[in-house]
N, C-alpha and C. Protein backbone atom coordinates (compact mmCIF):
# COMPACT_ATOMS: atom_id res chain seq x y z
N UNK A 1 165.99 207.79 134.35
CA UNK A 1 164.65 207.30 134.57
C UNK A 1 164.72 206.11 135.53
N UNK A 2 163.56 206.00 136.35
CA UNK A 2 163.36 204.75 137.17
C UNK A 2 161.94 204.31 137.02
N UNK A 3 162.01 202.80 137.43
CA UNK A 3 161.11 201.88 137.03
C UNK A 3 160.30 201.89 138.79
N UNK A 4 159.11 202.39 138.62
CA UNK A 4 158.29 202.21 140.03
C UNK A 4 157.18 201.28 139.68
N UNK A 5 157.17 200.37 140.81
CA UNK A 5 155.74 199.22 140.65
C UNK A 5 155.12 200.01 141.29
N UNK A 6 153.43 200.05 141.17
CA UNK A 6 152.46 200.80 142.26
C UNK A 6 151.34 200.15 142.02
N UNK A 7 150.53 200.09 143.02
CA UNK A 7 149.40 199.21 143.15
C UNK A 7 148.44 200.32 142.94
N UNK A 8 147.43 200.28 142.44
CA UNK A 8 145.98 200.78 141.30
C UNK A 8 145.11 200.48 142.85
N UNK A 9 143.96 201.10 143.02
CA UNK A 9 142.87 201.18 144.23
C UNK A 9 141.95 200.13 143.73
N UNK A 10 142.23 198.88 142.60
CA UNK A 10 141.33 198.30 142.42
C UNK A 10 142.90 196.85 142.80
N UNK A 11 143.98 197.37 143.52
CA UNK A 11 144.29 196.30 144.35
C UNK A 11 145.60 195.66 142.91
N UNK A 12 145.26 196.31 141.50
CA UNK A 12 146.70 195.55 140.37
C UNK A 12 147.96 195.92 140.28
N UNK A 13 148.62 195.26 140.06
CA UNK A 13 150.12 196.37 140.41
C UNK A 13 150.19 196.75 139.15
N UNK A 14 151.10 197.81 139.07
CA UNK A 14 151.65 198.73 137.85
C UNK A 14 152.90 198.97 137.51
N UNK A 15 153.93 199.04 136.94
CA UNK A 15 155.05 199.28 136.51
C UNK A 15 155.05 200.73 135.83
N UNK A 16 155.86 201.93 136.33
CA UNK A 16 155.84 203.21 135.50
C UNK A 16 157.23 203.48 135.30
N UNK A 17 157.48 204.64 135.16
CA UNK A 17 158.94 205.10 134.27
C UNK A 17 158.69 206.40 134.56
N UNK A 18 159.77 206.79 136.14
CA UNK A 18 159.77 208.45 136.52
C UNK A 18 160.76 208.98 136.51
N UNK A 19 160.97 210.04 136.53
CA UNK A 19 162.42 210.78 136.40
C UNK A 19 162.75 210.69 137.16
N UNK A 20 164.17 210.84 137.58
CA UNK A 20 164.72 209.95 138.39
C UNK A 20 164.49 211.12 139.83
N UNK A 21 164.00 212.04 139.76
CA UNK A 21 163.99 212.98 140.67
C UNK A 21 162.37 213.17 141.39
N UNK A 22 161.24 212.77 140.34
CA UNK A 22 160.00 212.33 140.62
C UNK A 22 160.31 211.81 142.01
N UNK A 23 158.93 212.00 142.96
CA UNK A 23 158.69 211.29 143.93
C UNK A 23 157.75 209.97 143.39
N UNK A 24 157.93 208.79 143.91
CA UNK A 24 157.07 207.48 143.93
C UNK A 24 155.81 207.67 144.13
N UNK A 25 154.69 208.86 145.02
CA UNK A 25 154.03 208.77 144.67
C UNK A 25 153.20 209.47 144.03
N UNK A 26 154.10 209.95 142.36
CA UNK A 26 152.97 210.43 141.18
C UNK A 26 153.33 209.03 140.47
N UNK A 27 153.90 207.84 140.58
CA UNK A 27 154.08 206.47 139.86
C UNK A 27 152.86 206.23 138.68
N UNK A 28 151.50 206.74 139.60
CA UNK A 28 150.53 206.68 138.36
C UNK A 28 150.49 207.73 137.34
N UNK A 29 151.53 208.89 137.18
CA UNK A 29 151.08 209.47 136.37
C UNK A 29 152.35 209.24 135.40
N UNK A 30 153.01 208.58 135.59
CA UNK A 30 154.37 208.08 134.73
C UNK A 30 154.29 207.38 133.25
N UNK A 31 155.31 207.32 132.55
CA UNK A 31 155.36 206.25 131.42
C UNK A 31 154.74 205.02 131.40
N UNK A 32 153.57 204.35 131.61
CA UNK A 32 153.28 202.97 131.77
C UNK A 32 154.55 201.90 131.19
N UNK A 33 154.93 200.94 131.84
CA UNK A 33 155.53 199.71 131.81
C UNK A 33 154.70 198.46 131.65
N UNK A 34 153.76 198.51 131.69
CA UNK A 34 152.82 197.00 131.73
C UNK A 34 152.68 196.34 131.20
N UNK A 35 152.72 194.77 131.24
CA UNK A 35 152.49 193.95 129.93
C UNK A 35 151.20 194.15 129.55
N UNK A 36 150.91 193.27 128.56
CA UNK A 36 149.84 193.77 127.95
C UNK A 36 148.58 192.61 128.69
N UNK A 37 147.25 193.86 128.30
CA UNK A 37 146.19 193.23 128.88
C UNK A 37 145.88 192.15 128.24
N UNK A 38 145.69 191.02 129.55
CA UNK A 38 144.68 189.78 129.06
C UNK A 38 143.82 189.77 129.81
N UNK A 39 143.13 190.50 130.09
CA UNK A 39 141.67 190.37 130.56
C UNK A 39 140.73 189.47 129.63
N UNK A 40 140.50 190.05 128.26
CA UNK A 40 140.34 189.57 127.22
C UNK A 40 140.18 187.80 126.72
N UNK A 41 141.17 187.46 127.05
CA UNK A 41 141.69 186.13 126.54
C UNK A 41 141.31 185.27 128.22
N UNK A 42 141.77 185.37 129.28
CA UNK A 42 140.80 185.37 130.41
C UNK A 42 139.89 185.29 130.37
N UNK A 43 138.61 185.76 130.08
CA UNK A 43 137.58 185.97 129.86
C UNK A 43 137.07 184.73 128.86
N UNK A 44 137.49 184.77 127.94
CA UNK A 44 137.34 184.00 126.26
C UNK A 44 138.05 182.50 127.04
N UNK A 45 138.67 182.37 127.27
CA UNK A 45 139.75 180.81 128.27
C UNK A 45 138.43 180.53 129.16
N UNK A 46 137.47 181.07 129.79
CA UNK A 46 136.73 180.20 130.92
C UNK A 46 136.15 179.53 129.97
N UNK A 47 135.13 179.90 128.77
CA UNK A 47 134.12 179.28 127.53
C UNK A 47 135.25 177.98 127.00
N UNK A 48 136.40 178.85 126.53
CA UNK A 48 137.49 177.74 125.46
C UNK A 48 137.79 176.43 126.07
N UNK A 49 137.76 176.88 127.41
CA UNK A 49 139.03 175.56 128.46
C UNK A 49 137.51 174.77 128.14
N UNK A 50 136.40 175.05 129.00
CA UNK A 50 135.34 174.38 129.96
C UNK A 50 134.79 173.45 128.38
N UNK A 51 134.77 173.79 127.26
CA UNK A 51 134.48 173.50 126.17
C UNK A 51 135.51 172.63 125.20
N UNK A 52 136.82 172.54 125.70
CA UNK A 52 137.87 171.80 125.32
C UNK A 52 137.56 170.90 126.28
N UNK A 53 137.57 170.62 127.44
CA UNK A 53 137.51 169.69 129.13
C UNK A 53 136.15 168.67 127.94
N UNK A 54 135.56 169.44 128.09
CA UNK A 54 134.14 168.63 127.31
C UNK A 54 134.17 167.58 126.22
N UNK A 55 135.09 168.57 125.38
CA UNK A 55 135.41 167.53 123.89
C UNK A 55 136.35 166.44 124.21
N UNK A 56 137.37 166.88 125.06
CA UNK A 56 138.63 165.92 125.62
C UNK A 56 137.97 164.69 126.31
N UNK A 57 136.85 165.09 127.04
CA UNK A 57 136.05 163.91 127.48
C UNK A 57 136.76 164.10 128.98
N UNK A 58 137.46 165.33 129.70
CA UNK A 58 137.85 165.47 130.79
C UNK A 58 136.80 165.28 132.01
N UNK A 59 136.28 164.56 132.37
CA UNK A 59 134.83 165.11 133.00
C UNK A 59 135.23 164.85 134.22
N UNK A 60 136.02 164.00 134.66
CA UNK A 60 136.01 163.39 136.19
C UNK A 60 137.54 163.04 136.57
N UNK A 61 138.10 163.08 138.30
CA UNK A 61 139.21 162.91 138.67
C UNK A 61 139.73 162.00 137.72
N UNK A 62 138.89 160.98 137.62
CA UNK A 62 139.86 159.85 136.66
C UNK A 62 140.00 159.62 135.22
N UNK A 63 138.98 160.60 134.76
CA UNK A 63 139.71 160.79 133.30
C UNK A 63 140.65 162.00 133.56
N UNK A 64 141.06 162.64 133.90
CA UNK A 64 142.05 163.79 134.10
C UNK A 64 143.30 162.70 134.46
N UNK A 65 143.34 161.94 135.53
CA UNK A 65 144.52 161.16 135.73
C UNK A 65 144.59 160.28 134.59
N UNK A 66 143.93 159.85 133.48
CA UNK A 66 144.34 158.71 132.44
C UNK A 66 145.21 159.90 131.99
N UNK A 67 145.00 161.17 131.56
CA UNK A 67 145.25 162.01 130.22
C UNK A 67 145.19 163.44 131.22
N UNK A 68 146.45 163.30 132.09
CA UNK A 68 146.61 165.01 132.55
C UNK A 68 147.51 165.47 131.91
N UNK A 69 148.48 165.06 130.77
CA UNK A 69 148.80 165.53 130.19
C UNK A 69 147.80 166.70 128.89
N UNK A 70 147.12 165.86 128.85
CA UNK A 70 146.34 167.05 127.77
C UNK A 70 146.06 168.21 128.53
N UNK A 71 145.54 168.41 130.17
CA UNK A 71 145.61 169.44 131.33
C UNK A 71 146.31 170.48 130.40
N UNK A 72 147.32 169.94 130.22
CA UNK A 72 148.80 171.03 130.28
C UNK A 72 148.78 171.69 128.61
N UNK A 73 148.24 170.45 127.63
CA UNK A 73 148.34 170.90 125.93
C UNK A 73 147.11 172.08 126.05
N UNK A 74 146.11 171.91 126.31
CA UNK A 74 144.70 172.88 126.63
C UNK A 74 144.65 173.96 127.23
N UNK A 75 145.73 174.27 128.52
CA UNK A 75 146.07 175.82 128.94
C UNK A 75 146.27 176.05 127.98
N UNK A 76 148.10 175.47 127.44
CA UNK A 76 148.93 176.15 126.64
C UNK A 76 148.15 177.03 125.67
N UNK A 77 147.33 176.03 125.07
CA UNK A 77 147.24 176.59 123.57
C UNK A 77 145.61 177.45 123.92
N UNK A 78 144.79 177.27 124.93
CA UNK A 78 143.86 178.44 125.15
C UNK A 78 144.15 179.77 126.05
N UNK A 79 145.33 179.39 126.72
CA UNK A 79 145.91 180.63 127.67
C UNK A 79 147.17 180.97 127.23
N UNK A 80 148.10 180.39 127.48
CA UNK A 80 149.34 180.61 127.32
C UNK A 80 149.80 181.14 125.85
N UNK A 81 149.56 179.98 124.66
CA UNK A 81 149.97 180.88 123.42
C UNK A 81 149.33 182.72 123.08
N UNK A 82 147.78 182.74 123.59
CA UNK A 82 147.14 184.24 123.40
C UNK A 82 147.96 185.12 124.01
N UNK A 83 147.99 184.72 125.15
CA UNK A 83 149.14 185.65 125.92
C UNK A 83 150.52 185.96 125.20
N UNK A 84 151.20 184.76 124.79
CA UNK A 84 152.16 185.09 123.90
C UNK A 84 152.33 186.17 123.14
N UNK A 85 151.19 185.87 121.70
CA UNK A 85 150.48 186.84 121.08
C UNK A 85 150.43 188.04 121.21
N UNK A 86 150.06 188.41 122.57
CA UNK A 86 149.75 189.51 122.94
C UNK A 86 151.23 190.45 123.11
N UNK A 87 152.00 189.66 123.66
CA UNK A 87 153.73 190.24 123.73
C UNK A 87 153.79 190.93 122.89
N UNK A 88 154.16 189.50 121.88
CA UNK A 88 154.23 190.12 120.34
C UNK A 88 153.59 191.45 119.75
N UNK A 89 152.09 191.36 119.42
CA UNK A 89 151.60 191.81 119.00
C UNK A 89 152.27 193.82 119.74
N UNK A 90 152.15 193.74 121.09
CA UNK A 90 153.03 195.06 121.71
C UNK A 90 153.53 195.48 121.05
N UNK A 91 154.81 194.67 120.49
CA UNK A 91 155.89 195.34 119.96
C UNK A 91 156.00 195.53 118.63
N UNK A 92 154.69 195.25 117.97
CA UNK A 92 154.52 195.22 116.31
C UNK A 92 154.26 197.31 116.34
């Protein structure tokens, strides 16, 4: 088996799984490889962040420079850990 990336007509790439004798381009009709969708959590992160920024009291260049560290605690835990999650959750 081989691992082909292929780009989708809406421009996303794809990861498939063809025999090794397959030509590259049936890639879309292969084993999917893809991580898992976060469209989802994307979506849910514009409301979470813009609504964390709010409570944090992030409002302006210079409260972001007192406390850009929190920048980084507020992805994590509205983007980054879901995504995690989502790994996980794959392989359950």
């Amino acid at each position: 088996m081989k691992k082909v990336i292929w780009t989708d007509d809406k421009g996303k790439k794809n990861c498939s799984l063809l025999r090794d004798n397959d030509p590259v381009t049936v890639a879309q009709y292969g084993i999917p490889q893809n991580p898992p969708d976060i469209s989802g959590i994307l979506e849910r992160a514009k409301t979470d962040l813009h609504n964390a920024l709010v409570e944090k009291d992030l409002l302006t260049w210079n409260d972001v420079q007192k406390n850009e560290n929190m920048i980084t605690i507020l992805i994590n835990r509205i983007i980054r850990n879901p995504i995690i999650r989502e790994y996980r959750n794959q392989n359950e």
